[in-house]
Protein backbone atom coordinates (compact mmCIF):
# COMPACT_ATOMS: atom_id res chain seq x y z
CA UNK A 1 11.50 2.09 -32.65
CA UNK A 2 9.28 2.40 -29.62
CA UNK A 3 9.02 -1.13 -28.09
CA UNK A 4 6.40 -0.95 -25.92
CA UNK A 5 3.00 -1.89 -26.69
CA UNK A 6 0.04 0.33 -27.48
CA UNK A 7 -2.19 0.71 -24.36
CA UNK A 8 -5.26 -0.15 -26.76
CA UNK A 9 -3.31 -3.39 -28.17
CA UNK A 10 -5.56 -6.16 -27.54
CA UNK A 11 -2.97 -9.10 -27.43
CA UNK A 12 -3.41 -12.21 -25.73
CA UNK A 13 -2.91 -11.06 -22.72
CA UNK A 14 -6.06 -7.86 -23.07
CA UNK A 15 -9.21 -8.21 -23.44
CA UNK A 16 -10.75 -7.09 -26.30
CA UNK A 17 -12.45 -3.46 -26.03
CA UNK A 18 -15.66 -2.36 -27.57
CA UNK A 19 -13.63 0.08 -29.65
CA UNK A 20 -12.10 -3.06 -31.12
CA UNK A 21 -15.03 -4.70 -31.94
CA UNK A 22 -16.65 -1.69 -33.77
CA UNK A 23 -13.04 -1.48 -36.00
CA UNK A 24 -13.44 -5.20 -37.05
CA UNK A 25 -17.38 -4.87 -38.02
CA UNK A 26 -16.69 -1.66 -39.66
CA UNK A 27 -13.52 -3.44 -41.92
CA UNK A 28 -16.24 -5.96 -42.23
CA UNK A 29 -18.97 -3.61 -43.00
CA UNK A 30 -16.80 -1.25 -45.20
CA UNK A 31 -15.28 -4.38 -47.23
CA UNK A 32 -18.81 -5.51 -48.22
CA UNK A 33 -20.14 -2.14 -49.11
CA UNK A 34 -16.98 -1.44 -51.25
CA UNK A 35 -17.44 -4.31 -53.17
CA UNK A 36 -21.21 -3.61 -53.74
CA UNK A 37 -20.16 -0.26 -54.63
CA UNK A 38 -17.58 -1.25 -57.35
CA UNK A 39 -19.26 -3.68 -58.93
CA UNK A 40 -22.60 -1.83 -59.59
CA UNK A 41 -20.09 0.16 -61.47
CA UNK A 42 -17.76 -1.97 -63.28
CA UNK A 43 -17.65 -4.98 -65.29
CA UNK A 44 -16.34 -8.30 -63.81
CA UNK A 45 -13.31 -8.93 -65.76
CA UNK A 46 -10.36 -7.22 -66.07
CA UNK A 47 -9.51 -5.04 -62.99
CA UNK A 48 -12.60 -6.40 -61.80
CA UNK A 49 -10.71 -9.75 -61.16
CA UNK A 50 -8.02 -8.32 -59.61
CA UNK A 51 -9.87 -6.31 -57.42
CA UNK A 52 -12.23 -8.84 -56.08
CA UNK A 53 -9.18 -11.37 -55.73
CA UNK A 54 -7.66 -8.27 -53.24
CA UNK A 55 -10.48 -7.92 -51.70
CA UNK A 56 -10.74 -11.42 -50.93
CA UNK A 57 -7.09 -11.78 -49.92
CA UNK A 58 -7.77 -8.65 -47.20
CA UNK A 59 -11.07 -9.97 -45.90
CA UNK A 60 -9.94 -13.49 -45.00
CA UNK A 61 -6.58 -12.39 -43.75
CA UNK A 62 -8.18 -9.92 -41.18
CA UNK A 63 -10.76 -12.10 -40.68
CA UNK A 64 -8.01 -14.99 -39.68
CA UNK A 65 -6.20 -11.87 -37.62
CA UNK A 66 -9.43 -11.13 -35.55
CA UNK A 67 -11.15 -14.20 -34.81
CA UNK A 68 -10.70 -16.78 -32.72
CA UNK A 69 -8.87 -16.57 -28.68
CA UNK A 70 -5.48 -17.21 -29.79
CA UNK A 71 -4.56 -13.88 -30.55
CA UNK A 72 -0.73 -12.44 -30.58
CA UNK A 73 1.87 -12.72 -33.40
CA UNK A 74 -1.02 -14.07 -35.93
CA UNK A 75 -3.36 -11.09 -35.45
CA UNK A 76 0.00 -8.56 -36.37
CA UNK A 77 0.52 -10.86 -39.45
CA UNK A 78 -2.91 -10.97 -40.46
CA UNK A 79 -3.42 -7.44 -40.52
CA UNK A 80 -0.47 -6.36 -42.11
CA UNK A 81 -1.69 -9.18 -44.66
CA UNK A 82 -4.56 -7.86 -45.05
CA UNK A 83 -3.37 -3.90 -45.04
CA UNK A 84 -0.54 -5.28 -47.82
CA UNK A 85 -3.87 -6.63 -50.04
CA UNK A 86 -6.13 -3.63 -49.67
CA UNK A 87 -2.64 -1.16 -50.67
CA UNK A 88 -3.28 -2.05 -54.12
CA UNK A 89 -6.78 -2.72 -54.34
CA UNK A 90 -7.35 1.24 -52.81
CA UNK A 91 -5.01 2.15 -56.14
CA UNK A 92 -6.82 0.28 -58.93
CA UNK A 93 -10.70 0.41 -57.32
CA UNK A 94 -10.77 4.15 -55.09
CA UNK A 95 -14.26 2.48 -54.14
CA UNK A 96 -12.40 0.52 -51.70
CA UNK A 97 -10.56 3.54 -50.05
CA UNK A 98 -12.99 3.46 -47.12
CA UNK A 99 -11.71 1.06 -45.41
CA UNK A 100 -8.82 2.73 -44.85
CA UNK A 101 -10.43 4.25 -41.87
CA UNK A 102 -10.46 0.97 -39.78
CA UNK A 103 -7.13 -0.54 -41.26
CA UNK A 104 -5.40 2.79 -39.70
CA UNK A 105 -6.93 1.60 -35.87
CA UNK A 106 -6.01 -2.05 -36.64
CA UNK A 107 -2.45 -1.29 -37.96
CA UNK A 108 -1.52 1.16 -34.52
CA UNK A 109 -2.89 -1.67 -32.76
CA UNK A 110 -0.95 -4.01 -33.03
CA UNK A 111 2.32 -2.21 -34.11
CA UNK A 112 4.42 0.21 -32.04
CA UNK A 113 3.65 3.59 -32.77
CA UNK A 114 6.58 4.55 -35.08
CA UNK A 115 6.03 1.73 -37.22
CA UNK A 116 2.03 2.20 -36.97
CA UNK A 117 2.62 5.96 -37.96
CA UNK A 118 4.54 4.57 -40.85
CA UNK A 119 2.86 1.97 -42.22
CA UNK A 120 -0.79 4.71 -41.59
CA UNK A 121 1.31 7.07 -43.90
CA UNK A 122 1.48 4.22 -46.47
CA UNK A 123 -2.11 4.19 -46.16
CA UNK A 124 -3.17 7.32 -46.64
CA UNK A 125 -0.79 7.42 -49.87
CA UNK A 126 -2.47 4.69 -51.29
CA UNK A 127 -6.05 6.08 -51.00
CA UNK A 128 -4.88 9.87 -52.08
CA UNK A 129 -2.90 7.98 -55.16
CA UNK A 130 -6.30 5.92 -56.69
CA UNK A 131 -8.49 9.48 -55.84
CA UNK A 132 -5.63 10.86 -58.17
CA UNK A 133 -5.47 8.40 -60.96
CA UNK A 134 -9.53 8.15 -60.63
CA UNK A 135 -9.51 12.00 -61.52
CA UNK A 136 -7.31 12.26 -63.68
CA UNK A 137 -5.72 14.75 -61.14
CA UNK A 138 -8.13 17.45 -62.33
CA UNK A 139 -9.90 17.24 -58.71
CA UNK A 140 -7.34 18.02 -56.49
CA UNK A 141 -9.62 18.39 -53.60
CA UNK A 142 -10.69 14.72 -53.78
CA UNK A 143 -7.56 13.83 -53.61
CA UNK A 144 -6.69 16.12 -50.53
CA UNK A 145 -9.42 15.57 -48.45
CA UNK A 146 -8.97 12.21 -48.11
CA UNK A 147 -5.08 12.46 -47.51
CA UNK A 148 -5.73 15.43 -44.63
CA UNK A 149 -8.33 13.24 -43.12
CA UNK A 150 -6.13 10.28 -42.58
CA UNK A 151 -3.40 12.31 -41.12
CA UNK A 152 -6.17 13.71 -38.59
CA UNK A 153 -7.40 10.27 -37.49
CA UNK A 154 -3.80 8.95 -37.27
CA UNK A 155 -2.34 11.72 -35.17
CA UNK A 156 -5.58 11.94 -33.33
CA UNK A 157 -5.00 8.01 -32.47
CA UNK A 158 -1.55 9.00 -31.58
CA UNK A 159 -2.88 11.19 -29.04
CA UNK A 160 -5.17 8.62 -27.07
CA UNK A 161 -2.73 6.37 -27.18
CA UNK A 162 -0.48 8.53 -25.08
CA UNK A 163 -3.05 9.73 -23.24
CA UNK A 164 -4.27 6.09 -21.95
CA UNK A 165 -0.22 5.30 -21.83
CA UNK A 166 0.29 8.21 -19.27
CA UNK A 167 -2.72 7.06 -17.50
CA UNK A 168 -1.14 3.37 -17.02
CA UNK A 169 1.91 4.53 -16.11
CA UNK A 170 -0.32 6.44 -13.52
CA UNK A 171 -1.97 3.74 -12.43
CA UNK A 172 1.18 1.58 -12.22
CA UNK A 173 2.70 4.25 -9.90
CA UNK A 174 0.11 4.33 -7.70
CA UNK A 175 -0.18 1.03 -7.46
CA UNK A 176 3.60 0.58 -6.67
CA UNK A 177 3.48 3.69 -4.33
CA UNK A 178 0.47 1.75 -2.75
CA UNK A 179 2.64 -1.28 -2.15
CA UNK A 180 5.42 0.71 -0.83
CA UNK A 181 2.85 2.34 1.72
CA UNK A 182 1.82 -1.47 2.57
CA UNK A 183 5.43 -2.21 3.52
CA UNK A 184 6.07 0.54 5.40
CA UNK A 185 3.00 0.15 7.30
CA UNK A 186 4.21 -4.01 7.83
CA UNK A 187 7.61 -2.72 8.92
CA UNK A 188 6.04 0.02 11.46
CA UNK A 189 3.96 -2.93 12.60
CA UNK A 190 6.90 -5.14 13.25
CA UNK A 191 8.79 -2.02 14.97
CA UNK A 192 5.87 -1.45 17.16
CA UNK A 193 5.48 -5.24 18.53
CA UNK A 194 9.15 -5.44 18.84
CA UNK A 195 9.14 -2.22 21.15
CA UNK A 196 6.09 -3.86 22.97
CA UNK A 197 7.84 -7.00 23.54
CA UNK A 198 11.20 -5.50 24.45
CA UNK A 199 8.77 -3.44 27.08
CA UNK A 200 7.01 -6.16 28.28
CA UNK A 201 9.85 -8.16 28.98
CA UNK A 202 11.79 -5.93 30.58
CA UNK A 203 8.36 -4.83 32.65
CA UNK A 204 8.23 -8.60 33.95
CA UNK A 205 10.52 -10.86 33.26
CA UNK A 206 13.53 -8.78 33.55
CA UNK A 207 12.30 -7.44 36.69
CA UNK A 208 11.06 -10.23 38.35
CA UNK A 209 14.34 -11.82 37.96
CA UNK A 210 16.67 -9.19 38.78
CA UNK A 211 14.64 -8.89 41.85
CA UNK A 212 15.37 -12.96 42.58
CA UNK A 213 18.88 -12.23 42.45
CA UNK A 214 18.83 -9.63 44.72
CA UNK A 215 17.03 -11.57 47.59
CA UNK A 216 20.03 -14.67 46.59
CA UNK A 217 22.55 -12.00 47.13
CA UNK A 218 21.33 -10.98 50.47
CA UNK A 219 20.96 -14.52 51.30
CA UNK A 220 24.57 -14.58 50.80
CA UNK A 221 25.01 -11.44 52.86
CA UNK A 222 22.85 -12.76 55.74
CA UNK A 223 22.91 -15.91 57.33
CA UNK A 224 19.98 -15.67 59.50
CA UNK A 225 17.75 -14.55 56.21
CA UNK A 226 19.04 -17.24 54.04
CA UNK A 227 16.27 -19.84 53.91
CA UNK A 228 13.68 -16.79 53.59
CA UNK A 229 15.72 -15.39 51.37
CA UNK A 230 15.33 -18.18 48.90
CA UNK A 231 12.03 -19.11 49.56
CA UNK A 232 11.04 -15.78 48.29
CA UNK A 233 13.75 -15.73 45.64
CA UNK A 234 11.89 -19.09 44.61
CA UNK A 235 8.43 -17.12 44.29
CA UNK A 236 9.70 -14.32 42.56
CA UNK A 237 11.26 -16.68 40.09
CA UNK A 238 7.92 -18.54 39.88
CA UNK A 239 5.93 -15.70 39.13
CA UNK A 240 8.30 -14.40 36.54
CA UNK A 241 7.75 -18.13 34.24
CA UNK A 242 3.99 -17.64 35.01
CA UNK A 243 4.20 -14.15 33.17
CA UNK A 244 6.91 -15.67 30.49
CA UNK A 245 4.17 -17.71 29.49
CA UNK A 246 1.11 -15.21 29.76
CA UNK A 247 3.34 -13.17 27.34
CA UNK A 248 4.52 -15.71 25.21
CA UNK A 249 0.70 -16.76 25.00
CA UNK A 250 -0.56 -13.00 24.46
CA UNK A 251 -2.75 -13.38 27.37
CA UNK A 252 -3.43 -10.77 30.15
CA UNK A 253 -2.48 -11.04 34.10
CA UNK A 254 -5.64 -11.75 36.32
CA UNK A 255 -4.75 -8.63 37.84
CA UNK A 256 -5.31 -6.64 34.76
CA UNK A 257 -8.98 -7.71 34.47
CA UNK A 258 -9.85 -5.93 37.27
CA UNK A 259 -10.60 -2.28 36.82
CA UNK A 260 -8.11 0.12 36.87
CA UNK A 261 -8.09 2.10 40.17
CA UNK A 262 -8.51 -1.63 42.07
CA UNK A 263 -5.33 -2.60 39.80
CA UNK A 264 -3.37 0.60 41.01
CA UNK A 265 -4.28 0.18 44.24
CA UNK A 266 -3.16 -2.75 44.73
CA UNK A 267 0.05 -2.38 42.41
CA UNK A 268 0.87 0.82 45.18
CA UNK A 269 -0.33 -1.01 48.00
CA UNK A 270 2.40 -3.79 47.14
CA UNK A 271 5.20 -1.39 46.56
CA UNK A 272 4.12 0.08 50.11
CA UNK A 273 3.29 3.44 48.30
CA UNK A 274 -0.05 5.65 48.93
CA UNK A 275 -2.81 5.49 46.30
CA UNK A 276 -4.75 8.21 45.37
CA UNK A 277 -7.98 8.37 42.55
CA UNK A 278 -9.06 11.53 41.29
CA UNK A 279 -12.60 11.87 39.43
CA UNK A 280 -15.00 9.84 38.53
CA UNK A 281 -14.06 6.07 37.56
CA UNK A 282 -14.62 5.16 34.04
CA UNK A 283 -14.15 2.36 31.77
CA UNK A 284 -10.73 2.45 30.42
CA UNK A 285 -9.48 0.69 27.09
CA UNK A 286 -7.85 -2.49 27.77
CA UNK A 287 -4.55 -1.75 25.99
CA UNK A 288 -4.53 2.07 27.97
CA UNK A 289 -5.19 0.13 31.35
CA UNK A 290 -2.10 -2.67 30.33
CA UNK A 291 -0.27 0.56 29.35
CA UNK A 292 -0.20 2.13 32.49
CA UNK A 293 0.19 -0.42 35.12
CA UNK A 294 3.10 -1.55 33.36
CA UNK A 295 4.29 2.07 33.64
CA UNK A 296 3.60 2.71 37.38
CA UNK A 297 5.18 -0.71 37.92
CA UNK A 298 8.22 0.30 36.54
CA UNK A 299 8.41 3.71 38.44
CA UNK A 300 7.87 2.33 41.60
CA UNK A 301 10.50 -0.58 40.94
CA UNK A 302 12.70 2.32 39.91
CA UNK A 303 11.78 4.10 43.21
CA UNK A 304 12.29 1.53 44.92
CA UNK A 305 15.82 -0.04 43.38
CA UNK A 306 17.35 3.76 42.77
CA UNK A 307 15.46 6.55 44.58
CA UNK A 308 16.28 5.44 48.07
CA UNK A 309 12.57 7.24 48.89
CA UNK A 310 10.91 7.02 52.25
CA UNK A 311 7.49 7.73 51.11
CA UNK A 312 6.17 7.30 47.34
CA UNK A 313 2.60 8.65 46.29
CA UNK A 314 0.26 7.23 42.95
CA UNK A 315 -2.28 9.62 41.66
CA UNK A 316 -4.77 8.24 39.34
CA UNK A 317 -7.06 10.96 37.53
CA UNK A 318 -9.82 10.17 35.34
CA UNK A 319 -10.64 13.25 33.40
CA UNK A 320 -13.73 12.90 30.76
CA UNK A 321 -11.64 11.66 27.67
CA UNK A 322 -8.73 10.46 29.19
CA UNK A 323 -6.76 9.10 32.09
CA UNK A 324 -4.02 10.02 34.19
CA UNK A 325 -1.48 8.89 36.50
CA UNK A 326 1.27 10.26 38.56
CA UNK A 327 4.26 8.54 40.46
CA UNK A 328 5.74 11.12 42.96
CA UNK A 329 8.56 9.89 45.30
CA UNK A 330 11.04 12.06 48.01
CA UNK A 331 14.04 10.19 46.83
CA UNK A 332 17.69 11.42 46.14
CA UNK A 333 16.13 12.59 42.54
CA UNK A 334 18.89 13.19 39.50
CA UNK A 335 19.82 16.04 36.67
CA UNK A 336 17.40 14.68 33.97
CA UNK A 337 19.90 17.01 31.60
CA UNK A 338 22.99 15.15 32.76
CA UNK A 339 22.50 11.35 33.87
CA UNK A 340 19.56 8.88 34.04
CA UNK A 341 19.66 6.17 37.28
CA UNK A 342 21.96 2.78 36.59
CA UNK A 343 20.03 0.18 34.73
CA UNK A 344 17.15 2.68 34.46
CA UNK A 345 17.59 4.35 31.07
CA UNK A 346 15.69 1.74 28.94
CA UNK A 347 13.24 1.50 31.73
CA UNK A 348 12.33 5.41 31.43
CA UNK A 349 12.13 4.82 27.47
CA UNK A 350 9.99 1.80 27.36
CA UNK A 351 7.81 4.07 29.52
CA UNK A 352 7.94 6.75 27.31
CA UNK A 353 7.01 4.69 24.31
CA UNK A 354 4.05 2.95 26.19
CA UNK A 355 2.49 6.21 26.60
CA UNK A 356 3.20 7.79 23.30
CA UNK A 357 2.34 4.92 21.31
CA UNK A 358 -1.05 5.35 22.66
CA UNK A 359 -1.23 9.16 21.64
CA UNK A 360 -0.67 9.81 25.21
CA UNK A 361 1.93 12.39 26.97
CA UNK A 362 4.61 11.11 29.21
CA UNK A 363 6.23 13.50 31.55
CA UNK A 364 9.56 13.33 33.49
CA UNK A 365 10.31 16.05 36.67
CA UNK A 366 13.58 15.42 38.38
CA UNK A 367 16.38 17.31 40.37
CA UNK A 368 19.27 16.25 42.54
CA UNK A 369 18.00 16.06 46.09
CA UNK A 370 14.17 16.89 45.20
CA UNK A 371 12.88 13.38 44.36
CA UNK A 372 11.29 12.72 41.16
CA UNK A 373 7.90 12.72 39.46
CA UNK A 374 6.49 10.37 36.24
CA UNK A 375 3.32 11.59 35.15
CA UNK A 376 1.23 10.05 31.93
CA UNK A 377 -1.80 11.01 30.52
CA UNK A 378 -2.94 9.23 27.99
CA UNK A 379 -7.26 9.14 25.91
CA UNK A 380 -9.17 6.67 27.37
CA UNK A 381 -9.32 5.11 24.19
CA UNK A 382 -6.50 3.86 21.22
CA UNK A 383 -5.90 5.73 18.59
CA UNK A 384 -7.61 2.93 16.83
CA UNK A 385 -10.98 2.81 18.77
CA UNK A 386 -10.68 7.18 18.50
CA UNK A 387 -10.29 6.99 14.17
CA UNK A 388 -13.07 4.03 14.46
């Protein structure tokens, strides 16, 4: 037996379709005309009595199956009331085979198919058995009409039922592959603002300190720079909680509301590097300008910390969709197929990942003796703004 329910059931818990409706007011319909029919024909008495106490029995019990919000368990009762009534009223009076139309809709819906196709079989039985006895069984084709015709609206029911089943299952599919698409898209989220973080971080906080221990470690080294030494330790480590709190607040540096060659310039000029812009200055997005001053801040740290350079050059270059910007430096350079500098390898990726995640292309030229170059280039717009 096939548990499920009928797509077109229209329990408590569906509304009830127009399809539905129409079924009920034709029973309804058919009933009354049936009983008109028979009685124009026959006496009241007899059969007559049984067949009008029948047809009572089926009206009220679909009637008590149908009506009313409190659908369920009583509607399947009442109709298979009302379908066991009308069995032997469509035997003794053939007038009231008719019906049998709209019992075979009610009976698949609220039964699972197997036992709808069943019970529908039972019905078509009935009404070819009274066509039978009513002819005497000299008119064979009354009696097969009828019985053809039943089994063509019952398996043609059968057939939209699985139709509008394969369809729900559809829909449920796509609605669960829609849900799975949602997650994803929440876990990429979380991915991305964990990278950022991680990035930002290390582009600040990380830095700021490592470069506080450095000046307490020469103050150890040097007596004469020791009071400098931690005044400027002191800074450094004051600057770093200023941008531990910026971060932790999502706000931006002061620096980074200025435009982006003035932020550059002054990022190089503090490194002691040269600064070079290329092109015509342009807006940039916000989130591309954040991008890459983090970036050059982190080369010429790197430069600075691991290249040994004497001289270290930024190129910015604003082409007409997009920006660029190169770190060059003539330090002792490294085999980017063998090694990465000490303490530098996450450094180089949270680069890379700035610069990608912003559909950008991030660049690394190195060799032993022969310095090294970063260069980014990355649309003057997000992704987002670009799709927008």
């Amino acid at each position: 037996m096939d548990p499920r329910p009928s797509p077109l059931t229209a329990g408590p818990d569906r509304p009830l379709t127009a399809m539905h409706i129409a079924v009920d007011l034709g029973f309804g319909i058919l009933m009354a005309v049936s009983v008109f029919r028979y009685f124009s024909n026959h006496p009241f008495g007899g059969v007559g009595v049984w067949a009008l106490a029948l047809a009572v029995g089926a009206t009220l019990a679909y009637a008590a199956a149908v009506l009313g919000t409190d659908r369920g368990r009583r509607q399947t009762i009442g109709i298979l009331t009302a379908t066991a009534f009308w069995l032997p009223l469509a035997v003794i009076a053939p007038s009231f085979s008719w019906c049998a139309f709209a019992l075979i809709f009610a009976v698949y819906r609220v039964l699972p198919r197997r036992q709808a196709t069943i019970t529908s079989a039972g019905i078509v039985v009935a009404v070819s058995a009274g066509l039978f006895i009513m002819s005497d069984g000299q008119d064979l084709g009354l009696v097969l009409g009828p019985f053809f015709g039943g089994i063509v609206v019952s398996t043609a029911y059968v057939a939209l039922d699985r139709t509008l089943e394969n369809r729900r299952q559809l829909t449920d599919e796509l609605l669960a592959t829609r849900e799975q698409l949602a997650r994803t898209e929440r876990d990429a989220g979380a991915l991305a603002e964990r990278g950022r973080f991680a990035s930002e971080l290390h582009d600040t906080v990380v830095q700021r300190t490592a470069s506080a221990l450095l000046l307490l470690e020469s103050k150890d080294e040097s007596r004469d720079r020791g009071d400098a030494a931690i005044a400027e330790a002191r800074e450094v480590l004051r600057e770093a909680l200023v941008e531990t709190r910026q971060l932790l607040h999502g706000l931006q540096a002061p620096a980074e509301q200025e435009s982006l060659s003035a932020a550059l310039r002054d990022l190089a000029h503090s490194h002691g590097a040269e600064f070079t812009a290329v092109g015509e200055d342009h807006a940039v997005d916000a989130d591309v300008t954040h991008a890459l001053l983090r970036v050059t801040q982190e080369a010429l740290v790197n430069a600075g910390k691991h290249a040994a350079a004497r001289a270290v050059r930024v190129t910015l270059t604003f082409f007409d969709d997009a920006v660029g910007v190169d770190i060059a430096d003539d330090g002792r350079g490294f085999d980017t197929e063998q090694e990465q500098p000490v303490d530098a390898g996450y450094g180089l990726r949270a680069m890379a990942w700035r610069i990608e995640n912003l559909g950008g292309r991030f660049t690394l030229e190195s060799a032993v003796g022969q310095g090294t170059v970063i260069a980014c280039v990355v649309p003057s717009a997000t992704l987002e703004d670009t799709r927008a």
